[in-house]
Protein backbone atom coordinates (compact mmCIF):
# COMPACT_ATOMS: atom_id res chain seq x y z
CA UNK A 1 0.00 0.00 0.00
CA UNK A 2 1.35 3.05 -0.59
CA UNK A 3 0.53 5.81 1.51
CA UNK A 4 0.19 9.60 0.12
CA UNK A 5 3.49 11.57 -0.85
CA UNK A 6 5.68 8.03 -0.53
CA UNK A 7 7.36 6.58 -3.62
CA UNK A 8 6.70 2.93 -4.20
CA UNK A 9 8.96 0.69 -3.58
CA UNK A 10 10.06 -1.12 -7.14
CA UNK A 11 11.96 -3.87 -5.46
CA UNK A 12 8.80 -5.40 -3.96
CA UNK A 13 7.42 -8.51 -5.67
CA UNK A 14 4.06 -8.73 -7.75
CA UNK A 15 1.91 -10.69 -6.02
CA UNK A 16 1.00 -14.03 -8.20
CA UNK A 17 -2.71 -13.15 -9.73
CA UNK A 18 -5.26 -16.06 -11.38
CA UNK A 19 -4.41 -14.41 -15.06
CA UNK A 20 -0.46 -14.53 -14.31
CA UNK A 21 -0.81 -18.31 -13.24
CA UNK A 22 -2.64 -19.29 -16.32
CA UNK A 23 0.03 -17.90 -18.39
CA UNK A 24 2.77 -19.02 -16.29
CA UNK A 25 1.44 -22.44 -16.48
CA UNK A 26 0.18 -22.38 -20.06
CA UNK A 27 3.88 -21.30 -21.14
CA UNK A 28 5.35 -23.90 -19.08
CA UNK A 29 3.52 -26.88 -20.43
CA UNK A 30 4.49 -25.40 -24.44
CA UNK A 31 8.07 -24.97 -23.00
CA UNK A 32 8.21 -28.63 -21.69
CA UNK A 33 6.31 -29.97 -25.09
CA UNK A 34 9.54 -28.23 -26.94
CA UNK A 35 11.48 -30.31 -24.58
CA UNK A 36 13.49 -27.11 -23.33
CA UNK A 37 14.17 -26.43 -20.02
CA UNK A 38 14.00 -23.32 -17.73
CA UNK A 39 17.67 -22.74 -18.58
CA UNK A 40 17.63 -23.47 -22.24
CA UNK A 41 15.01 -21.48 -23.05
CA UNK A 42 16.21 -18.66 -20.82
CA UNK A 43 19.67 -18.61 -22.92
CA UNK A 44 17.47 -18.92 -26.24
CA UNK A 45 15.38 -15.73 -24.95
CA UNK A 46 18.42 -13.66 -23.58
CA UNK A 47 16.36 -13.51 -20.03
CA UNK A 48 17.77 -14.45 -16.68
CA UNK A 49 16.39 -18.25 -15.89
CA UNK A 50 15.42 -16.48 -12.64
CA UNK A 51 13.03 -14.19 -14.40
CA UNK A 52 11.44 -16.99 -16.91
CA UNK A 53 10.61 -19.19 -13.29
CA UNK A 54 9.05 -16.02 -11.80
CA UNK A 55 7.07 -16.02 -15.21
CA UNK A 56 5.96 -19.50 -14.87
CA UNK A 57 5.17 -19.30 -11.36
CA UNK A 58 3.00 -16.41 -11.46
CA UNK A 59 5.08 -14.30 -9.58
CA UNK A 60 6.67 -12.04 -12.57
CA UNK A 61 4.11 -9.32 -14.11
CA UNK A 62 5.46 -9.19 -17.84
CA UNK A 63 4.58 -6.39 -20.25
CA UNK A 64 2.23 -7.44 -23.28
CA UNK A 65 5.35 -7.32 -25.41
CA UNK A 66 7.47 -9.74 -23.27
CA UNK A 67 4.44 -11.91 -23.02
CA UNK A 68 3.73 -11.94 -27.19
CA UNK A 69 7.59 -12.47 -27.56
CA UNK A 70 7.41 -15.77 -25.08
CA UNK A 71 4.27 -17.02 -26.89
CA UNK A 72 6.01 -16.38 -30.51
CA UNK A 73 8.54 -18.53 -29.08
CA UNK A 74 7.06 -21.34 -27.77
CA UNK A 75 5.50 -20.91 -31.09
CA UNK A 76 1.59 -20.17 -29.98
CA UNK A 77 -0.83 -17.26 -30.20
CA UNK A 78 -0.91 -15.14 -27.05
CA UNK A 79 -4.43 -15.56 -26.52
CA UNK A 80 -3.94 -19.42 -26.02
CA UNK A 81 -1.21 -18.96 -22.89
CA UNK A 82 -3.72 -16.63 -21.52
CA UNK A 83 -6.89 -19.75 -22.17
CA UNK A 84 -7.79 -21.19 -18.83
CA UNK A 85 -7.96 -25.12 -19.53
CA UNK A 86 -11.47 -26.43 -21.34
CA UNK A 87 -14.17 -27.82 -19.40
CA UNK A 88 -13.12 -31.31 -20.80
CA UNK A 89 -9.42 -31.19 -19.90
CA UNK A 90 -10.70 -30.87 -16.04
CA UNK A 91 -13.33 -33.51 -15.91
CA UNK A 92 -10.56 -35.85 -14.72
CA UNK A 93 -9.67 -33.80 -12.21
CA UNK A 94 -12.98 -32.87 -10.87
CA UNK A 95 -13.89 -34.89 -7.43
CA UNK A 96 -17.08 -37.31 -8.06
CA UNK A 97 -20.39 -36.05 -7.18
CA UNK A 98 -23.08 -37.53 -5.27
CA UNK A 99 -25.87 -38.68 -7.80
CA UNK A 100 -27.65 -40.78 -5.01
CA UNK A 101 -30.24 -38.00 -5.36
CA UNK A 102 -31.27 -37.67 -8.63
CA UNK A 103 -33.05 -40.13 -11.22
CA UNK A 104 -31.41 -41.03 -14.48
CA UNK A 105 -32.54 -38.09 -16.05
CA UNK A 106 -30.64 -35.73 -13.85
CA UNK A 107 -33.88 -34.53 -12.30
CA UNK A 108 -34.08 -34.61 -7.94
């Protein structure tokens, strides 16, 4: 919080937000499909591997351009890093409801 007539303080982390983990974690699994690893891909981008983890964990806040240049090279659009995961690719990770109470047509 900054409090009126202080300067912010630039050194202080960004704190991980929903949208940064979905493109941490959306560049991440491209990165590993490439079969490159945090340091490869960090000497292939000219960025600190420090930075790129930060990135994938959410904890970095990237400007739009360093975010289209990591999507052009894990070679996707940025809109699809930014995708949360379809309904379908979660169903096996959903916990199994109780359908005790409702009759074969889904009705109660």
């Amino acid at each position: 919080m900054v409090i009126r007539g202080q300067i912010p303080d630039k050194r202080r982390k960004p704190r991980p937000t929903p949208e940064r983990a979905v493109f941490g974690a959306n560049f991440k699994a491209a990165r590993e499909r490439l079969g490159l690893s945090q340091r490869e891909a960090a000497r292939r981008l000219k960025v600190n591997q420090p930075l790129l983890s930060a990135v994938e964990n959410g904890a970095a806040n990237p400007t739009i351009e360093r975010m289209a240049l990591l999507a052009r090279f894990v070679g996707m659009p940025l809109f699809e890093l930014l995708r949360l995961p379809a309904i379908d690719e979660t169903i096996d990770t959903m916990p199994p409801g109780d359908d005790s109470e409702c009759d074969d047509a889904g009705r109660e």
